[in-house]
C-alpha atoms as a PDB file:
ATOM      1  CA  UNK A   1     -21.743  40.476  27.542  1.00  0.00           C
ATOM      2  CA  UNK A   2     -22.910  38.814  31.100  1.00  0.00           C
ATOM      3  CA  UNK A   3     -23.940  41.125  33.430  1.00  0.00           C
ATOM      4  CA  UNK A   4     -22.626  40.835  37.195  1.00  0.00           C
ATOM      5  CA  UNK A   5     -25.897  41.486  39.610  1.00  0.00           C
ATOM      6  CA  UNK A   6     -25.956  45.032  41.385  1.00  0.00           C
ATOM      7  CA  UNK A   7     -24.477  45.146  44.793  1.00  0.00           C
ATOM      8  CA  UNK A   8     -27.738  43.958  47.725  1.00  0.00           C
ATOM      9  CA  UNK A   9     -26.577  46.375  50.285  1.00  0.00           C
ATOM     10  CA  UNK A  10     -25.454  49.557  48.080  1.00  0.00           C
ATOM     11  CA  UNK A  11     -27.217  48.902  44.606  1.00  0.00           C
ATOM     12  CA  UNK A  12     -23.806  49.504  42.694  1.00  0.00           C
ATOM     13  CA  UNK A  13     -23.378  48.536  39.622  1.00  0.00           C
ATOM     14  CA  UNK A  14     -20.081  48.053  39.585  1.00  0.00           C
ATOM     15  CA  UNK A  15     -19.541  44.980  41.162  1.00  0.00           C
ATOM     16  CA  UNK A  16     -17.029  42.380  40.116  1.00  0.00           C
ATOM     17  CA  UNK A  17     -15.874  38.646  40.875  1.00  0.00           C
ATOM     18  CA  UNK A  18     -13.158  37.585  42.569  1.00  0.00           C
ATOM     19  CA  UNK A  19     -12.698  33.967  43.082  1.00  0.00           C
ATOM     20  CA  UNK A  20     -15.773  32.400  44.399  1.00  0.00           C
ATOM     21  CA  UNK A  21     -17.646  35.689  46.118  1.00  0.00           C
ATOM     22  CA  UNK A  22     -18.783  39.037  44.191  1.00  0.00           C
ATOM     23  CA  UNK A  23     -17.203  42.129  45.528  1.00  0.00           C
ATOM     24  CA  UNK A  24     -19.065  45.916  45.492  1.00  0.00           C
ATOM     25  CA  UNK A  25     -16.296  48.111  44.846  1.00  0.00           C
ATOM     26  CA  UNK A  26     -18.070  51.225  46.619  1.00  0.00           C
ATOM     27  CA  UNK A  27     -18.946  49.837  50.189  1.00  0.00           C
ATOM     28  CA  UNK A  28     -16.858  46.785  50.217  1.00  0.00           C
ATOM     29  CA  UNK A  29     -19.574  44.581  50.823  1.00  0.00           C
ATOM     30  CA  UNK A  30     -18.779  40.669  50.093  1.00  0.00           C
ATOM     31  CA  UNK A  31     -21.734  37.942  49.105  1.00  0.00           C
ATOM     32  CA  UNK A  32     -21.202  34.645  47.580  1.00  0.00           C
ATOM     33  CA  UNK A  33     -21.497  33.786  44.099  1.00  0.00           C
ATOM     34  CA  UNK A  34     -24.935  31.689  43.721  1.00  0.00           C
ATOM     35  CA  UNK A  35     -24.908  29.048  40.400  1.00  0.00           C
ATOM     36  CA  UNK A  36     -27.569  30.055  38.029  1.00  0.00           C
ATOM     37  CA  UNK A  37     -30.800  27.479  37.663  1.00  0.00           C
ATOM     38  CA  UNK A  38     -30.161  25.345  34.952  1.00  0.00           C
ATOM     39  CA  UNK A  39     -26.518  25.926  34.591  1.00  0.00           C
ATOM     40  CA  UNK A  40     -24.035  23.510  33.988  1.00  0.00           C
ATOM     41  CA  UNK A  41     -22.140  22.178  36.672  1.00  0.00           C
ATOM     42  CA  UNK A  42     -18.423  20.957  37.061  1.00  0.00           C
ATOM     43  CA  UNK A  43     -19.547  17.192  38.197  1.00  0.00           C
ATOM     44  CA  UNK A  44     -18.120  14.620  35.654  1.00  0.00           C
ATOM     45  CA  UNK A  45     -20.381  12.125  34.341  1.00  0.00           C
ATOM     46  CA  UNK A  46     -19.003   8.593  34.664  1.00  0.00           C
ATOM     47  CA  UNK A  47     -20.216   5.754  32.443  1.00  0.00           C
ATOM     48  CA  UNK A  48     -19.812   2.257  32.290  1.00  0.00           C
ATOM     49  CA  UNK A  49     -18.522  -0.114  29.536  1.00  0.00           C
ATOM     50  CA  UNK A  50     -22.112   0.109  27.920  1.00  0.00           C
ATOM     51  CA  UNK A  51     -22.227   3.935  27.985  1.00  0.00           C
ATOM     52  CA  UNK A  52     -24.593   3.615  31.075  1.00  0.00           C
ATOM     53  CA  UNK A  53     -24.572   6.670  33.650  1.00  0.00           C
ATOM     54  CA  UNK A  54     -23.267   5.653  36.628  1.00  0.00           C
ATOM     55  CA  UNK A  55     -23.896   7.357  40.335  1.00  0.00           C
ATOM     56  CA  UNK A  56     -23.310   6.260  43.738  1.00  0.00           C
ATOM     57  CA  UNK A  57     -24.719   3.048  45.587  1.00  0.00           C
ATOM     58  CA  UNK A  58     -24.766   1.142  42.003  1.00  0.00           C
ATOM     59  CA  UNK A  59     -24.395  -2.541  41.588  1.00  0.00           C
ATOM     60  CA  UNK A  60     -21.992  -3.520  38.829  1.00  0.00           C
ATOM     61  CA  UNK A  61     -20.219  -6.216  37.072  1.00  0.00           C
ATOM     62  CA  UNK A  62     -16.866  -6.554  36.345  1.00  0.00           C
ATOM     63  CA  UNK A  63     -16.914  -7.152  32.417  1.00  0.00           C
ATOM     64  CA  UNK A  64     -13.104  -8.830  32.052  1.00  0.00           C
ATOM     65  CA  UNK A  65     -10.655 -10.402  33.849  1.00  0.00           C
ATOM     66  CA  UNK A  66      -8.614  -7.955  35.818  1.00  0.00           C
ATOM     67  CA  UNK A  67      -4.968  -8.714  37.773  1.00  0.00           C
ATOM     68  CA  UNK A  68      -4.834  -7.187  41.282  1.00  0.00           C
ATOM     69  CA  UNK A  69      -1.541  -5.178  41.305  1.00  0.00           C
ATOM     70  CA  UNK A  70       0.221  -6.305  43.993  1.00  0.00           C
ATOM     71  CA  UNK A  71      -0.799  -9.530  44.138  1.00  0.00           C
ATOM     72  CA  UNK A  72      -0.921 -12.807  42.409  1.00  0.00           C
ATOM     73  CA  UNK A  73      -4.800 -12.869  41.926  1.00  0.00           C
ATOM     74  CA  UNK A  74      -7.196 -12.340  39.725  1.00  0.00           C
ATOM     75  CA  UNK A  75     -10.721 -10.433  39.230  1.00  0.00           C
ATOM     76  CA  UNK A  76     -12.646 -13.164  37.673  1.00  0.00           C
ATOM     77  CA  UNK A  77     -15.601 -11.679  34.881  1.00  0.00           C
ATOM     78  CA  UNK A  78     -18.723 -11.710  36.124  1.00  0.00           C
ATOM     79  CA  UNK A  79     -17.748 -10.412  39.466  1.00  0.00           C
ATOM     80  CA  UNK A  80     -20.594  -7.957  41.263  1.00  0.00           C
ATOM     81  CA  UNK A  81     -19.842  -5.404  42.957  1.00  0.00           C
ATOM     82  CA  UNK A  82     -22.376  -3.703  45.189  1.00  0.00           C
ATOM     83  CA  UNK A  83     -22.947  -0.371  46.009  1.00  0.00           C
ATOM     84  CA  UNK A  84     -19.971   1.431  44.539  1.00  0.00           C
ATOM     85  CA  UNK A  85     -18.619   4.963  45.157  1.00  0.00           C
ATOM     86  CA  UNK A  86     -17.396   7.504  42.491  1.00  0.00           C
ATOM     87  CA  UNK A  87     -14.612   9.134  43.110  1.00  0.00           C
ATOM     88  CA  UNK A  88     -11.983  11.828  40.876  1.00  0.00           C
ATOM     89  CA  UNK A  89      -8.725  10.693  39.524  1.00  0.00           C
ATOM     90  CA  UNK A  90      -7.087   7.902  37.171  1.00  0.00           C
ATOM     91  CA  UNK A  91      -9.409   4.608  38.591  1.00  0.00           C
ATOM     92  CA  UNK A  92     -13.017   6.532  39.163  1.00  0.00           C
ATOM     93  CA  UNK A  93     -15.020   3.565  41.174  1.00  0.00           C
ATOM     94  CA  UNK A  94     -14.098   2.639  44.255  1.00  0.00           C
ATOM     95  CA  UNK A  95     -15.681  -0.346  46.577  1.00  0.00           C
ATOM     96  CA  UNK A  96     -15.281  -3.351  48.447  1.00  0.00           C
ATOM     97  CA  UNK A  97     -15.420  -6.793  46.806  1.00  0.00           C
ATOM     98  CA  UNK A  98     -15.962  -9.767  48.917  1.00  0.00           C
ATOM     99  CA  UNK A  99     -12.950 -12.056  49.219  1.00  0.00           C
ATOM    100  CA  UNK A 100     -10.808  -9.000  48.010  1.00  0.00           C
ATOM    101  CA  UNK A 101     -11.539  -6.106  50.014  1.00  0.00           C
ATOM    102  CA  UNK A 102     -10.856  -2.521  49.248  1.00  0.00           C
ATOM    103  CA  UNK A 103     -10.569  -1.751  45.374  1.00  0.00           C
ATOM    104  CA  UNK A 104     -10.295   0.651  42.763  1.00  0.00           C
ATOM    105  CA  UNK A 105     -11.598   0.274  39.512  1.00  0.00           C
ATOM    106  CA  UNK A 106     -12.427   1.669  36.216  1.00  0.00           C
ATOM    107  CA  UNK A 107     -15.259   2.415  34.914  1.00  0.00           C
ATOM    108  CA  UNK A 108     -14.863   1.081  30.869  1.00  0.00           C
ATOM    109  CA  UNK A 109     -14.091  -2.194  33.005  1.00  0.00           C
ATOM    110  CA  UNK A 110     -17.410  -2.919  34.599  1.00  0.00           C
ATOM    111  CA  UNK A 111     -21.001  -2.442  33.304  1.00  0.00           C
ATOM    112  CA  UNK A 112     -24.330  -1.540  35.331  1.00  0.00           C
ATOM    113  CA  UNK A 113     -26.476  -4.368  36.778  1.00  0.00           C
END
């Protein structure tokens, strides 16, 4: 079983969680919950079409001819697009594309230059 740390301003060790802070049940005292060194963290890796990490400020290429919704273009292959931005939800890059403008992509769409 994990053990919660003892309380810094009482030394109780009773202490519990709630939420994000640990709680001393004997003098009240509040102090944030600190991640543990080599712990895992809730950041979702994003990879491209080539099972290539990407991060932030990556150049990419767009590996297949996409439609812009909402319009009657299209996103030729071979497109780059610099220094992208990963973001959460259903499209996880977003950038700007010259002649285009603002986009959102996805990820199994474009692989890492």
């Amino acid at each position: 079983m994990f053990k919660l740390p003892n309380c810094p301003k009482c030394n109780c060790e009773y202490t519990y969680e709630m939420g994000s802070v640990y709680v001393c049940p004997e003098c009240a005292y509040e102090w944030a919950i600190e991640p543990v060194e080599g712990a895992e963290t809730d950041e979702k890796i994003i990879k491209d079409a080539n099972g290539n990490v990407l991060s932030d400020g990556d150049s990419v290429t767009v590996i297949k001819d996409l439609k812009v919704k909402g319009s009657s273009s299209v996103l030729k292959i071979g497109t780059k697009v610099k220094n992208i931005r990963l973001v959460e939800g259903d499209h996880d890059i977003d950038c700007k594309i010259d002649g285009f403008g603002a986009m959102k992509l996805k990820s199994e769409f474009v692989k890492k230059i």
